[in-house]
C-alpha atoms as a PDB file:
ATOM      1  CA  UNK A   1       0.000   0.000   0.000  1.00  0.00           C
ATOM      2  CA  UNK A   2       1.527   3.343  -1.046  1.00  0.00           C
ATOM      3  CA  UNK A   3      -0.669   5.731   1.543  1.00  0.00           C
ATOM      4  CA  UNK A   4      -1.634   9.335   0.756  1.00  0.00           C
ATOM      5  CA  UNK A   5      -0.722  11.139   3.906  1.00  0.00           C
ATOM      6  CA  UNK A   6      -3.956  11.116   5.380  1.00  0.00           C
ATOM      7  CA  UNK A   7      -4.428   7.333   5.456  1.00  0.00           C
ATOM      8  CA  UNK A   8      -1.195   6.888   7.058  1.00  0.00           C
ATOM      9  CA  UNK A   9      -2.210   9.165   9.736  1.00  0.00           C
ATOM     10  CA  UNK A  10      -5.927   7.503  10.327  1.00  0.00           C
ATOM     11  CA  UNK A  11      -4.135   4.296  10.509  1.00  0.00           C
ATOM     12  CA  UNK A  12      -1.592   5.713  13.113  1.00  0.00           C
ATOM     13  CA  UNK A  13      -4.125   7.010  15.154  1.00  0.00           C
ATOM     14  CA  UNK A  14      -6.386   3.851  14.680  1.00  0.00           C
ATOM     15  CA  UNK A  15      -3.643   1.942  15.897  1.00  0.00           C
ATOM     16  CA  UNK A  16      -2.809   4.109  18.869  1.00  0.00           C
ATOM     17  CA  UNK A  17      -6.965   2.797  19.515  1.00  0.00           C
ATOM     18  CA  UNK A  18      -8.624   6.114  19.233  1.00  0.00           C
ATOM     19  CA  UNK A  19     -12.333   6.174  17.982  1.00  0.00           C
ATOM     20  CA  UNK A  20     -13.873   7.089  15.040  1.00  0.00           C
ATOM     21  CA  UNK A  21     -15.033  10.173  16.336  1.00  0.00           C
ATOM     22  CA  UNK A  22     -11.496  11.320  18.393  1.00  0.00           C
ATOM     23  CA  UNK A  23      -9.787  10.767  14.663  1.00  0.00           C
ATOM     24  CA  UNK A  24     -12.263  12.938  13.366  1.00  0.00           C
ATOM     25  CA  UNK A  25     -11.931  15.747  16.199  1.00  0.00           C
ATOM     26  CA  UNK A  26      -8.015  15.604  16.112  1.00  0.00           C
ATOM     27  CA  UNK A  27      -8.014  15.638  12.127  1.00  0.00           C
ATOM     28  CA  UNK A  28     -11.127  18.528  12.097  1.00  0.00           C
ATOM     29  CA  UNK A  29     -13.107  15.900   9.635  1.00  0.00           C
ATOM     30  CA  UNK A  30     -16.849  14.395  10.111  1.00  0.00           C
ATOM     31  CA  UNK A  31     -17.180  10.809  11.832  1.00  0.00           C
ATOM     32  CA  UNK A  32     -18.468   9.978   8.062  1.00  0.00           C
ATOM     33  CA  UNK A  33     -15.470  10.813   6.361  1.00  0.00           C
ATOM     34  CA  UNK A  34     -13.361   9.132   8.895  1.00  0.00           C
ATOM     35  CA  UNK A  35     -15.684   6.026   8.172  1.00  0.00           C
ATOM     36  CA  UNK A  36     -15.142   6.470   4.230  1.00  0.00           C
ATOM     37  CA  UNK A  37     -11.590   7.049   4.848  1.00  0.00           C
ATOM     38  CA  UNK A  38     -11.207   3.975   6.925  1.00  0.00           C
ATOM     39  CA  UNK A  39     -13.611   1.590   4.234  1.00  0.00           C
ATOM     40  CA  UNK A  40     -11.142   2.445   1.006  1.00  0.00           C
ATOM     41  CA  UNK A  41      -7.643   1.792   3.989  1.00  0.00           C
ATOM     42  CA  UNK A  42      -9.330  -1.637   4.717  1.00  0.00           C
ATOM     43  CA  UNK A  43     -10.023  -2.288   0.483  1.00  0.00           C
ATOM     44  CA  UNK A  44      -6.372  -0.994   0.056  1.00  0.00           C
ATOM     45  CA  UNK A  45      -4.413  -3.374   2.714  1.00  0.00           C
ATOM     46  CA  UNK A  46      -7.209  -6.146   2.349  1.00  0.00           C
ATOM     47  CA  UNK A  47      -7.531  -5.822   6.107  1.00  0.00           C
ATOM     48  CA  UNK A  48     -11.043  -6.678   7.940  1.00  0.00           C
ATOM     49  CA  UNK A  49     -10.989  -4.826  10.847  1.00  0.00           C
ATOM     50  CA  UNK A  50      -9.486  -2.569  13.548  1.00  0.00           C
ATOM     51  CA  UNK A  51      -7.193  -5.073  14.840  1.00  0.00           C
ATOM     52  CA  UNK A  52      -5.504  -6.430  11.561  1.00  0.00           C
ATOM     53  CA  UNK A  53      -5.576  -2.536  10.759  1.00  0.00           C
ATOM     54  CA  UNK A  54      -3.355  -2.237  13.665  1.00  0.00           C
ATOM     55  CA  UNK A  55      -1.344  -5.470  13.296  1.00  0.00           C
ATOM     56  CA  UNK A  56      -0.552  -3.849   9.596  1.00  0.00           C
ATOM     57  CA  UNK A  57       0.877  -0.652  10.864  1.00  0.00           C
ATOM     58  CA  UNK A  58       3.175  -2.299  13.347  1.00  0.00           C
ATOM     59  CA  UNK A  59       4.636  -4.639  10.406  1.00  0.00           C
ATOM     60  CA  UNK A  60       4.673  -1.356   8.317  1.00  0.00           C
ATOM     61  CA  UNK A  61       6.725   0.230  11.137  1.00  0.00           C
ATOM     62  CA  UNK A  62       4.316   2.763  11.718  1.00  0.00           C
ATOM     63  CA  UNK A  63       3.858   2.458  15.047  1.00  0.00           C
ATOM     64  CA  UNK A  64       5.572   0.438  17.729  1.00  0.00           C
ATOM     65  CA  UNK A  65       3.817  -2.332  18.983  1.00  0.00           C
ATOM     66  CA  UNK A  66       2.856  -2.118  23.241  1.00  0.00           C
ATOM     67  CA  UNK A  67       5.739  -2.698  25.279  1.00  0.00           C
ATOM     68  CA  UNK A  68       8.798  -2.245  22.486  1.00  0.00           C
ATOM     69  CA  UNK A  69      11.107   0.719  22.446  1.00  0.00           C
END
């Protein structure tokens, strides 16, 4: 997956387990487009949810996973 800047950052912050709605607040967008957002990331890395979102970042060295350093 080559991310647009955006989707890397809704990723990260999915990761780092914020909601829907705090990714929206921190990034000033609607809860809808964080929805749509996250819909075409899952297409894109063929990932099914939240947690294999996550697991995908921490492969993609985008975030660290708990308790590394």
């Amino acid at each position: 997956m080559n991310p647009t800047a955006g989707e890397k950052q809704i990723v990260i912050l999915v990761a780092q387990g914020r909601t829907n709605r705090e990714i929206a607040d921190k990034l000033g967008l609607a809860e809808q487009t964080v929805r749509n957002y996250l819909s075409e990331i899952y297409a894109k890395t063929e990932n099914k949810n939240r947690v294999e979102l996550t697991l995908f970042a921490v492969r993609a060295g985008w975030v660290e996973a708990a308790g590394e350093k």
